[in-house]
N, C-alpha and C. Protein backbone atom coordinates (compact mmCIF):
# COMPACT_ATOMS: atom_id res chain seq x y z
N UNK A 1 63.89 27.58 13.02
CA UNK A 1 63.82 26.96 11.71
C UNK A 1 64.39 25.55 11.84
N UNK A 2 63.91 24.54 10.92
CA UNK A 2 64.10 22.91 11.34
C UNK A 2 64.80 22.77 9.73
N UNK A 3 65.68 21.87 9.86
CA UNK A 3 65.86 20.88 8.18
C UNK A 3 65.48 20.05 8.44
N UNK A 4 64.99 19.63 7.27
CA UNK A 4 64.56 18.43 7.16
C UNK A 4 64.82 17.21 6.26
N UNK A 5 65.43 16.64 5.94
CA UNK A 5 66.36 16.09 4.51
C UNK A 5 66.26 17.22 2.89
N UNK A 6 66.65 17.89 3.12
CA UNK A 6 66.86 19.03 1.83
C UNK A 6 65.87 20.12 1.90
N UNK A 7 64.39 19.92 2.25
CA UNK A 7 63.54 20.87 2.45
C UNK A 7 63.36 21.24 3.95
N UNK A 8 63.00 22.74 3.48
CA UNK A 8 63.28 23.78 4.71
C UNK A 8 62.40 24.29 4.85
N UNK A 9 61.78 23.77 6.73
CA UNK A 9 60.31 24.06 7.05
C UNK A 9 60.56 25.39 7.77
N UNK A 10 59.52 26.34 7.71
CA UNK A 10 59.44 27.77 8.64
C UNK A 10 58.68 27.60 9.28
N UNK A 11 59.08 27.96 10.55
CA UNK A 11 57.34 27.81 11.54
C UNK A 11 57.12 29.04 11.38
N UNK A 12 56.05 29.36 11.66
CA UNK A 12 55.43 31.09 12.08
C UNK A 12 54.51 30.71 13.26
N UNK A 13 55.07 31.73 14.07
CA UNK A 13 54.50 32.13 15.38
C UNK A 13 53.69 33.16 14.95
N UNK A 14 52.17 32.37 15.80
CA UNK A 14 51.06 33.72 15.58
C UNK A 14 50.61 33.95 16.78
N UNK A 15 51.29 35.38 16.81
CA UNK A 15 51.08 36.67 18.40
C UNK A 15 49.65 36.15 18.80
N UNK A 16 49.76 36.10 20.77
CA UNK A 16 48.44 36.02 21.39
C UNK A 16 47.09 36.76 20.88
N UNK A 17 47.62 38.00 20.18
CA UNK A 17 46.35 39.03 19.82
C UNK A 17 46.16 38.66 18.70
N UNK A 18 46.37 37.59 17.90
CA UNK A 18 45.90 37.28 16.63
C UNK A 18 44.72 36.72 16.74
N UNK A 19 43.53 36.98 15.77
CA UNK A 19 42.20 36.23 15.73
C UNK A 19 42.39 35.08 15.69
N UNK A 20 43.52 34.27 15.35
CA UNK A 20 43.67 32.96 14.87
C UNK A 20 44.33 32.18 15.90
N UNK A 21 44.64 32.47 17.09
CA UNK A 21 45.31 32.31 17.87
C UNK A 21 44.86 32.01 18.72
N UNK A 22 44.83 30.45 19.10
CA UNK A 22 44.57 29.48 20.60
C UNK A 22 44.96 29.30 21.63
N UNK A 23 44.49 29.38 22.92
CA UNK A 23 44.70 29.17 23.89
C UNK A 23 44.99 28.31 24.37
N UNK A 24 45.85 27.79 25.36
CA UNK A 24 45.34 26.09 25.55
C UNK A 24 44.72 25.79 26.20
N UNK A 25 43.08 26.38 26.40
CA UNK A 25 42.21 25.94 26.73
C UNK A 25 40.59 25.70 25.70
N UNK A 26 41.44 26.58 24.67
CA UNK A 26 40.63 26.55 23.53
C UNK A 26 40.21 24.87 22.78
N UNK A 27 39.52 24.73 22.48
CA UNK A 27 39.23 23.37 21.36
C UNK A 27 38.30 24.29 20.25
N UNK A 28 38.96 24.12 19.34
CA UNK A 28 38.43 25.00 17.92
C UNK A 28 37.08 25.00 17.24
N UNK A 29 36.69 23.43 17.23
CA UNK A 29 35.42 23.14 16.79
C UNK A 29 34.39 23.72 17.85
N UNK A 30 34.47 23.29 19.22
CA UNK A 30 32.62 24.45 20.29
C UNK A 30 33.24 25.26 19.89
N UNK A 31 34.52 26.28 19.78
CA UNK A 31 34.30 27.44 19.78
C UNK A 31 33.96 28.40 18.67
N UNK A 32 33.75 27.45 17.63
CA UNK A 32 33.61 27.89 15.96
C UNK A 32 32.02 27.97 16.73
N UNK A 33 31.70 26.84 16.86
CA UNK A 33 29.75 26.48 16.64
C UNK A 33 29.28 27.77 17.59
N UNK A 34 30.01 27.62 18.82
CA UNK A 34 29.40 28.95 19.99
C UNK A 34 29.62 30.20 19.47
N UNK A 35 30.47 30.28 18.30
CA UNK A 35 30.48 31.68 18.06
C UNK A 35 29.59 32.03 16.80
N UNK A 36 29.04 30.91 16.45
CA UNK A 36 27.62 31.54 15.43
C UNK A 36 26.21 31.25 16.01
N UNK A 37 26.12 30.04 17.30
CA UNK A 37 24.78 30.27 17.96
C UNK A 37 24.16 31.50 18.39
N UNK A 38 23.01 31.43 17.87
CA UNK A 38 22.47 32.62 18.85
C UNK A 38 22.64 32.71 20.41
N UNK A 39 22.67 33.95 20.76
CA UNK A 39 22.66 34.12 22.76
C UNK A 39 21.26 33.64 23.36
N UNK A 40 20.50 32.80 22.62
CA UNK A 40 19.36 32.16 23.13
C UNK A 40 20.01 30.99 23.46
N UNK A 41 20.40 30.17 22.59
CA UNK A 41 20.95 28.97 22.39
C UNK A 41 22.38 28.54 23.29
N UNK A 42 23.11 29.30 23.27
CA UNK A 42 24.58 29.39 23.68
C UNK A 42 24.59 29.22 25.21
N UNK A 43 23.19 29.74 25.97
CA UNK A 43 23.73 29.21 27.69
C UNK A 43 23.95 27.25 27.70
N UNK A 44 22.67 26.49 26.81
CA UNK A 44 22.59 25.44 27.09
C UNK A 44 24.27 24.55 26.43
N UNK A 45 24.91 25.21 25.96
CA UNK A 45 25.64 24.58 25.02
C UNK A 45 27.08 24.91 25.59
N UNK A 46 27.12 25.77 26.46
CA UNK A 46 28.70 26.78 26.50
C UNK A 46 29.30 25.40 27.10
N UNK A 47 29.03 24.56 28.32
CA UNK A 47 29.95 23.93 29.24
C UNK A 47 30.34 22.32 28.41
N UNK A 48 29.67 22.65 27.20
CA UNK A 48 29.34 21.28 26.45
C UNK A 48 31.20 20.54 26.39
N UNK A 49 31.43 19.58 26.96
CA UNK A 49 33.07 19.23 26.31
C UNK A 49 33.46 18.61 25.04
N UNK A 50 33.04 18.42 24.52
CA UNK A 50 33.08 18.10 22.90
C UNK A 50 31.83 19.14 22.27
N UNK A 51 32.53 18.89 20.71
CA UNK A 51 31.67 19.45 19.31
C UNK A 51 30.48 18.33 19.48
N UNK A 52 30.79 16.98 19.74
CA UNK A 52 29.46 16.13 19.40
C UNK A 52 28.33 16.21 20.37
N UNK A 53 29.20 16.75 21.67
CA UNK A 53 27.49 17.11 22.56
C UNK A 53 27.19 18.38 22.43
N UNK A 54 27.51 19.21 21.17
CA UNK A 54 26.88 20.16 21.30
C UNK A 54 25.93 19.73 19.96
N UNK A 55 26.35 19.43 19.19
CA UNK A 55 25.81 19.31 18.14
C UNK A 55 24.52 18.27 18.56
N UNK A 56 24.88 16.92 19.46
CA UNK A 56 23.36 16.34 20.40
C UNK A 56 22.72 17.49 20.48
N UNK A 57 22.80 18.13 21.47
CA UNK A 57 22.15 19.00 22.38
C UNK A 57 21.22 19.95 21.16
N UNK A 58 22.40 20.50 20.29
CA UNK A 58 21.46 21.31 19.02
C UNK A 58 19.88 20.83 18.47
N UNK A 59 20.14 19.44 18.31
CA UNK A 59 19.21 18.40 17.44
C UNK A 59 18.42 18.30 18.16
N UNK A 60 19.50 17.68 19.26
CA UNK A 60 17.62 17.57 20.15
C UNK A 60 16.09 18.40 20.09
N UNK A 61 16.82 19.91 20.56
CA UNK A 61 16.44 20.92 20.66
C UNK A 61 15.41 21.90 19.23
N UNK A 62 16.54 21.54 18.69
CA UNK A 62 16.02 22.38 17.20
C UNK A 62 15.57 21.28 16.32
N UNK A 63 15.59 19.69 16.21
CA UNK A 63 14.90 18.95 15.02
C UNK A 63 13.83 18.64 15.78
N UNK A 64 12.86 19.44 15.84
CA UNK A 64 11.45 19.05 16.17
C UNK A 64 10.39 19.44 15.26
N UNK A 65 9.66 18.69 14.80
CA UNK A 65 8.19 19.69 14.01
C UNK A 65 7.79 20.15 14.79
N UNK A 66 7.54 21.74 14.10
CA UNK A 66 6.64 22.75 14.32
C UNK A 66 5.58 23.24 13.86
N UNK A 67 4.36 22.92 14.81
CA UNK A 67 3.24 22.58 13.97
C UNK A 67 2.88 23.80 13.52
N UNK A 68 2.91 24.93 14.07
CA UNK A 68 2.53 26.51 13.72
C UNK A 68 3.27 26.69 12.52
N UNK A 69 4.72 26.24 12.05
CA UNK A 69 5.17 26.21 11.15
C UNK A 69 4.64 25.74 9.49
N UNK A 70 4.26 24.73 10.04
CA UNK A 70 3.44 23.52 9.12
C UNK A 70 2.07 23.82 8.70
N UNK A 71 1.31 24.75 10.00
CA UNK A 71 0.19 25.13 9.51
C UNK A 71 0.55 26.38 8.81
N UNK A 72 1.17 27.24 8.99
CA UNK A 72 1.60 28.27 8.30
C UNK A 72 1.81 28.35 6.79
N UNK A 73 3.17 26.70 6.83
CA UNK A 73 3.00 26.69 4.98
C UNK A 73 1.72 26.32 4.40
N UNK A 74 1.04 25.58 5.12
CA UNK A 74 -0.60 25.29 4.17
C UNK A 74 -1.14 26.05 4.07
N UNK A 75 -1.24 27.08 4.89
CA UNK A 75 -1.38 28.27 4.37
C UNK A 75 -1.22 29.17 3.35
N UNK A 76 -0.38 29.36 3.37
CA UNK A 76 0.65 29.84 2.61
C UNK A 76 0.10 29.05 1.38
N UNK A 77 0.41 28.10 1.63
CA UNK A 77 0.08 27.41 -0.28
C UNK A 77 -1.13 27.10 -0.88
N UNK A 78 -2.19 27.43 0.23
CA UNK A 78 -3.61 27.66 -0.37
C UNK A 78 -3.92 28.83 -0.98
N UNK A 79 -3.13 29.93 -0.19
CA UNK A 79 -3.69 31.35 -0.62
C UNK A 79 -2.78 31.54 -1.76
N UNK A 80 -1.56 30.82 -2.10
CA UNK A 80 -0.44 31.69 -3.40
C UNK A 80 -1.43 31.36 -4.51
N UNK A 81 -1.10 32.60 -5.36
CA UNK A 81 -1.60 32.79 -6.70
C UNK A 81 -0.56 33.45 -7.63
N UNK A 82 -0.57 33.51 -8.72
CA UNK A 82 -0.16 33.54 -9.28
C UNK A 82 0.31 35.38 -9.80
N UNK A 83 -0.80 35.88 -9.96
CA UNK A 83 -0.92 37.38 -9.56
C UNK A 83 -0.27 37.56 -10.94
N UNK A 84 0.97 38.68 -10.67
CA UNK A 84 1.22 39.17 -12.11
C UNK A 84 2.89 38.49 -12.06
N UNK A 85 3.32 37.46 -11.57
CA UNK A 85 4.21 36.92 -10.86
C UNK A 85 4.40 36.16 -12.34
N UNK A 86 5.33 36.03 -12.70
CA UNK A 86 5.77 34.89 -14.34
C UNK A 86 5.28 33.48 -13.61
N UNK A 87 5.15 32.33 -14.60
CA UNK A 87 4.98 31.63 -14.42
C UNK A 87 5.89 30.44 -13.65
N UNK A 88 7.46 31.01 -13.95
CA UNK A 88 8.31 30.23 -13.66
C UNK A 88 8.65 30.67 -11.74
N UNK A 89 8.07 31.81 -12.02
CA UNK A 89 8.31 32.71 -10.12
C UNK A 89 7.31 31.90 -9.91
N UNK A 90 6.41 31.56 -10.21
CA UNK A 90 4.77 31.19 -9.41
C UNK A 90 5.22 29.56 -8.92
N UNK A 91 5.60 28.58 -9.65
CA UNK A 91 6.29 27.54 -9.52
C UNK A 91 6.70 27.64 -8.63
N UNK A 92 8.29 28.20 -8.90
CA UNK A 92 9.50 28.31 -8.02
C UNK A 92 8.79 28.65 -6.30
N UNK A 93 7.86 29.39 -6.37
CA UNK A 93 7.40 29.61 -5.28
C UNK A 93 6.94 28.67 -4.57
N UNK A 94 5.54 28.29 -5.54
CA UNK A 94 5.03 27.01 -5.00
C UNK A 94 6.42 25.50 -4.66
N UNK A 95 6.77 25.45 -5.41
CA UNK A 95 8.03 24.16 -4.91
C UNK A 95 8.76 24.43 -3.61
N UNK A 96 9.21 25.64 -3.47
CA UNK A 96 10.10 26.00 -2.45
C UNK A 96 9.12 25.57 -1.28
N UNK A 97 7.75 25.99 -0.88
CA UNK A 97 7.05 26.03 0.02
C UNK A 97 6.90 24.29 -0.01
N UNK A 98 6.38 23.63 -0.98
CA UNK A 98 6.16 22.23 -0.66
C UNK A 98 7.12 21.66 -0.36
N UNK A 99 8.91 21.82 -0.63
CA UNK A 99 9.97 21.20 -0.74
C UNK A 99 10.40 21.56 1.56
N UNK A 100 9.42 22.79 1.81
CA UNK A 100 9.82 23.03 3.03
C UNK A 100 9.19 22.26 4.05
N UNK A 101 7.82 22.24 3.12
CA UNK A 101 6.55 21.36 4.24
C UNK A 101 7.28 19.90 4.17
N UNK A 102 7.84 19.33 3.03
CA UNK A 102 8.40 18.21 2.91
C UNK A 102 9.41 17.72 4.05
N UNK A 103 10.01 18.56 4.31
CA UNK A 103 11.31 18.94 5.19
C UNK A 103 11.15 18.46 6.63
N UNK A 104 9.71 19.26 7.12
CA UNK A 104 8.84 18.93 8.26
C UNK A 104 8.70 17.93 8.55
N UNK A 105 7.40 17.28 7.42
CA UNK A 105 6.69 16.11 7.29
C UNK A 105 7.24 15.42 6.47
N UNK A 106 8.18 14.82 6.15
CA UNK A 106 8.75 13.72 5.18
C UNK A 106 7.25 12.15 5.25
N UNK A 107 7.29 12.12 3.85
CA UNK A 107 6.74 10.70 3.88
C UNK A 107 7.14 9.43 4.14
N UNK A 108 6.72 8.39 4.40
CA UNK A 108 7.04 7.50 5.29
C UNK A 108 7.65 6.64 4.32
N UNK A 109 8.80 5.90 4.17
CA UNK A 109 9.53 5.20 3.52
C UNK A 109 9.21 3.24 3.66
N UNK A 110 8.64 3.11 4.49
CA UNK A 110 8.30 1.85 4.07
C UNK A 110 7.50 1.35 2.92
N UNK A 111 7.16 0.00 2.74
CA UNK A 111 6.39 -0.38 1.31
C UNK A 111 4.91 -0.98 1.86
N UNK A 112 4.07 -0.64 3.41
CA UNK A 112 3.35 -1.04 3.26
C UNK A 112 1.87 -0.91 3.23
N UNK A 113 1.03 -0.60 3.44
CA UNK A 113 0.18 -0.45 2.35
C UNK A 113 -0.53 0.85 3.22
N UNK A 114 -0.73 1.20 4.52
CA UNK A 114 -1.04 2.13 5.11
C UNK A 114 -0.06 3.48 4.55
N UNK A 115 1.87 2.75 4.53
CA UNK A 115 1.87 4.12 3.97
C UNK A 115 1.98 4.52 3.08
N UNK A 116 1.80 3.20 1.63
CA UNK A 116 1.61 4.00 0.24
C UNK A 116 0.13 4.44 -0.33
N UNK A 117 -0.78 4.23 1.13
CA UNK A 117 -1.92 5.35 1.34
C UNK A 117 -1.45 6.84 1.56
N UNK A 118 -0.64 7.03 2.15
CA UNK A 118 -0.28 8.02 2.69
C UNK A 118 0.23 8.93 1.95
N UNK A 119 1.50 8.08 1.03
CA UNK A 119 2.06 9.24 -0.48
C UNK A 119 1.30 8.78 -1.32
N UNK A 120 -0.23 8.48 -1.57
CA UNK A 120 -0.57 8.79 -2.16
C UNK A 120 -1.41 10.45 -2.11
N UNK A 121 -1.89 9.96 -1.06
CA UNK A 121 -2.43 11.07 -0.17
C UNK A 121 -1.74 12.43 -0.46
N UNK A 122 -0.62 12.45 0.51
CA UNK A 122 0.53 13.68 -0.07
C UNK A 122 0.29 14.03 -1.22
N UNK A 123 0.70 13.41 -2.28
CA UNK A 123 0.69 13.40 -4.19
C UNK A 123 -0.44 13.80 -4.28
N UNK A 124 -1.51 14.09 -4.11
CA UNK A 124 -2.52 14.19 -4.35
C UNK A 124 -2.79 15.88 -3.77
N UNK A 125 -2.27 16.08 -2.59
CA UNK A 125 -2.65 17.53 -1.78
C UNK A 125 -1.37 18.08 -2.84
N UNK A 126 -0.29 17.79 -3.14
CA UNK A 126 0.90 18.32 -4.03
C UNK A 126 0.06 19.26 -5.14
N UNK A 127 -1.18 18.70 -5.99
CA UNK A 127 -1.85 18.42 -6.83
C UNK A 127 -2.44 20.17 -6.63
């Protein structure tokens, strides 16, 4: 136990067998991320020495379009109907699926004229 000008700090020691409890070889952040990657993912990532090359390595890997994906939601959003589904489910449905294809394929943010062909284009398949 330490004083400290009037207030009185407690340390607590937490036993080796505690879940919470570091090694000193541990670094907390890879070992948070490695312990929710999948065992697909986790060989490329284990020797990583920082959180930020794993988190590289993640992006690299996993921010790619997937076109099977992409063809899948157009899919998907040609065939939804409405069925006996409320109107506000039929929506909600439809948005979720465009808000995902969006996700994929984001539209192009410049102002010039090829690509406000382009959201128009989009706006139009939205339609």
């Amino acid at each position: 136990m330490a004083i400290d000008n009037e207030a009185t700090t407690t340390l607590t020691v937490i036993d080796h067998h505690h879940p919470l409890y570091l090694q000193a070889c541990d670094t907390p952040v890879p070992s948070w991320i490695m312990n929710v990657v999948s065992k697909e993912l986790l060989s490329g990532i284990m020797y990583a020495s920082s959180a930020h090359k794993v988190w590289t390595d993640l992006k690299e890997r996993l921010d790619k379009v997937d076109g099977s994906r992409v063809f899948h939601l157009h899919t998907e959003i040609n065939h939804l109907t409405q069925g006996t589904s409320s109107i506000s489910s039929y929506f909600s449905k439809m948005k979720e699926l465009w808000e995902e294809f969006d996700a994929f394929m984001p539209c192009p943010s410049c102002e010039c004229a090829e690509s406000k062909k382009y959201v128009e284009h989009f706006e139009y398949q939205h339609l």
